[in-house]
Protein backbone atom coordinates (compact mmCIF):
# COMPACT_ATOMS: atom_id res chain seq x y z
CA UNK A 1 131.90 105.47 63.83
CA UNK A 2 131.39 102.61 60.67
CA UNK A 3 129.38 99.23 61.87
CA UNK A 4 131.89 96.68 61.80
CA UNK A 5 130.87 93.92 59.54
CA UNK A 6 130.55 90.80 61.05
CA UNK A 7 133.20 88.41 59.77
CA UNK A 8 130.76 85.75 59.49
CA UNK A 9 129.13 87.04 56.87
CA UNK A 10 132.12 88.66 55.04
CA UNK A 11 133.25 84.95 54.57
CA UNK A 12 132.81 83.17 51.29
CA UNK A 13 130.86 80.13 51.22
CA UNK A 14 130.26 76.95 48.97
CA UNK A 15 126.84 77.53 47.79
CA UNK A 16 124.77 73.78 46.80
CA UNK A 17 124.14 73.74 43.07
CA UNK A 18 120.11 74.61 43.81
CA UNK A 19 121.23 78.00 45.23
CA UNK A 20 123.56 78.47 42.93
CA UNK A 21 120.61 78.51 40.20
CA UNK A 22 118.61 81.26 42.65
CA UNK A 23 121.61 83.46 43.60
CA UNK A 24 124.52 82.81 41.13
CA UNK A 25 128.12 80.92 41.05
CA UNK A 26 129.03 80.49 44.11
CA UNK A 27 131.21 81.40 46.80
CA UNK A 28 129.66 84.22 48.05
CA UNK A 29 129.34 85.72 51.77
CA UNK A 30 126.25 84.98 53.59
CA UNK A 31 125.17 88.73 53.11
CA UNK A 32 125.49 88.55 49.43
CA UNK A 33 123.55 85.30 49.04
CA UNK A 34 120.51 86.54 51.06
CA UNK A 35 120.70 90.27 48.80
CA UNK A 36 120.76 87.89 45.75
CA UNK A 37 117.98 86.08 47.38
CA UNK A 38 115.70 88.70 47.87
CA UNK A 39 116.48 90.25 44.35
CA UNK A 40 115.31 87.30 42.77
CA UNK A 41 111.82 87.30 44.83
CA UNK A 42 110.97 90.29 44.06
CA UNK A 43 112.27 89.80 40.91
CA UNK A 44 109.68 86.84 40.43
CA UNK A 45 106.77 88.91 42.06
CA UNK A 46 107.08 85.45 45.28
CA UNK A 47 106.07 87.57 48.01
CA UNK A 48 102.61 86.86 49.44
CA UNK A 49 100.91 90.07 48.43
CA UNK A 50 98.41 90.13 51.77
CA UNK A 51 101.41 89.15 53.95
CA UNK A 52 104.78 90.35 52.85
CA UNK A 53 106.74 88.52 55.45
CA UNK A 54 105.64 85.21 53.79
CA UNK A 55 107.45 84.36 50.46
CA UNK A 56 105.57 81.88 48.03
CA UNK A 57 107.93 79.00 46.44
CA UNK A 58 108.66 78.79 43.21
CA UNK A 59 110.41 75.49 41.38
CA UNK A 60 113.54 77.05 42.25
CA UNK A 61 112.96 77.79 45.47
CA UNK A 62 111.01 74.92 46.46
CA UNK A 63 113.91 72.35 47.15
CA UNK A 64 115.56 75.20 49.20
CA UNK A 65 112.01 75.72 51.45
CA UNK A 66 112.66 71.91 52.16
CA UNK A 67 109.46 71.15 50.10
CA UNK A 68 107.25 73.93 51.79
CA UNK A 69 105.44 76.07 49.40
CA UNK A 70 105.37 79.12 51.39
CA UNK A 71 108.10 80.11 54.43
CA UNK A 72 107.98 83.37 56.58
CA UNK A 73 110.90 84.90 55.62
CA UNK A 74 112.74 84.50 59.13
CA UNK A 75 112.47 80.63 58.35
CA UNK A 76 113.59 81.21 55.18
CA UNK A 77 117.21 82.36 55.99
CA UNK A 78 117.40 79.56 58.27
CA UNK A 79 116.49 77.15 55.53
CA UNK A 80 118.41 78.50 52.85
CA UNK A 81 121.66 78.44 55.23
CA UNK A 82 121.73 74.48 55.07
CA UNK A 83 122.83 75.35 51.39
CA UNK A 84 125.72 77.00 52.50
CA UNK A 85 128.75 75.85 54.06
């Protein structure tokens, strides 16, 4: 039987205009922001190459990271979802 999405992140959101320059024009579901996300960080070679799950900030991604120059990428969902609503 198909996995169901989950509505919540089917749903289009505003995007702030600093995500909008990682990910693209927003709205765009949750899922499709963090695919664009981690397109653009590997894109950018960001990930910490002796720890994968840490991703390294760039100018863009800085103001997203609150300021922090490297987030695990857990946190990082977490931080980049105050730039959706």
């Amino acid at each position: 039987m198909p996995r169901k999405l989950n509505p919540a992140l089917a749903k289009p959101l505003t995007l702030t205009p600093e995500l909008e320059a990682v990910v693209g024009k927003g709205p765009m579901p949750r899922a499709q922001v963090v695919k664009k996300l981690w397109e653009y960080i590997k894109a950018n070679n960001l990930q910490n190459p002796t720890n994968k799950r840490q991703v390294r900030a760039d100018e863009k991604l800085l103001p997203l990271f609150g300021g922090e120059k490297e987030v695990n990428m857990f946190a990082m969902t977490k931080l980049v979802s105050a730039h959706m609503s």
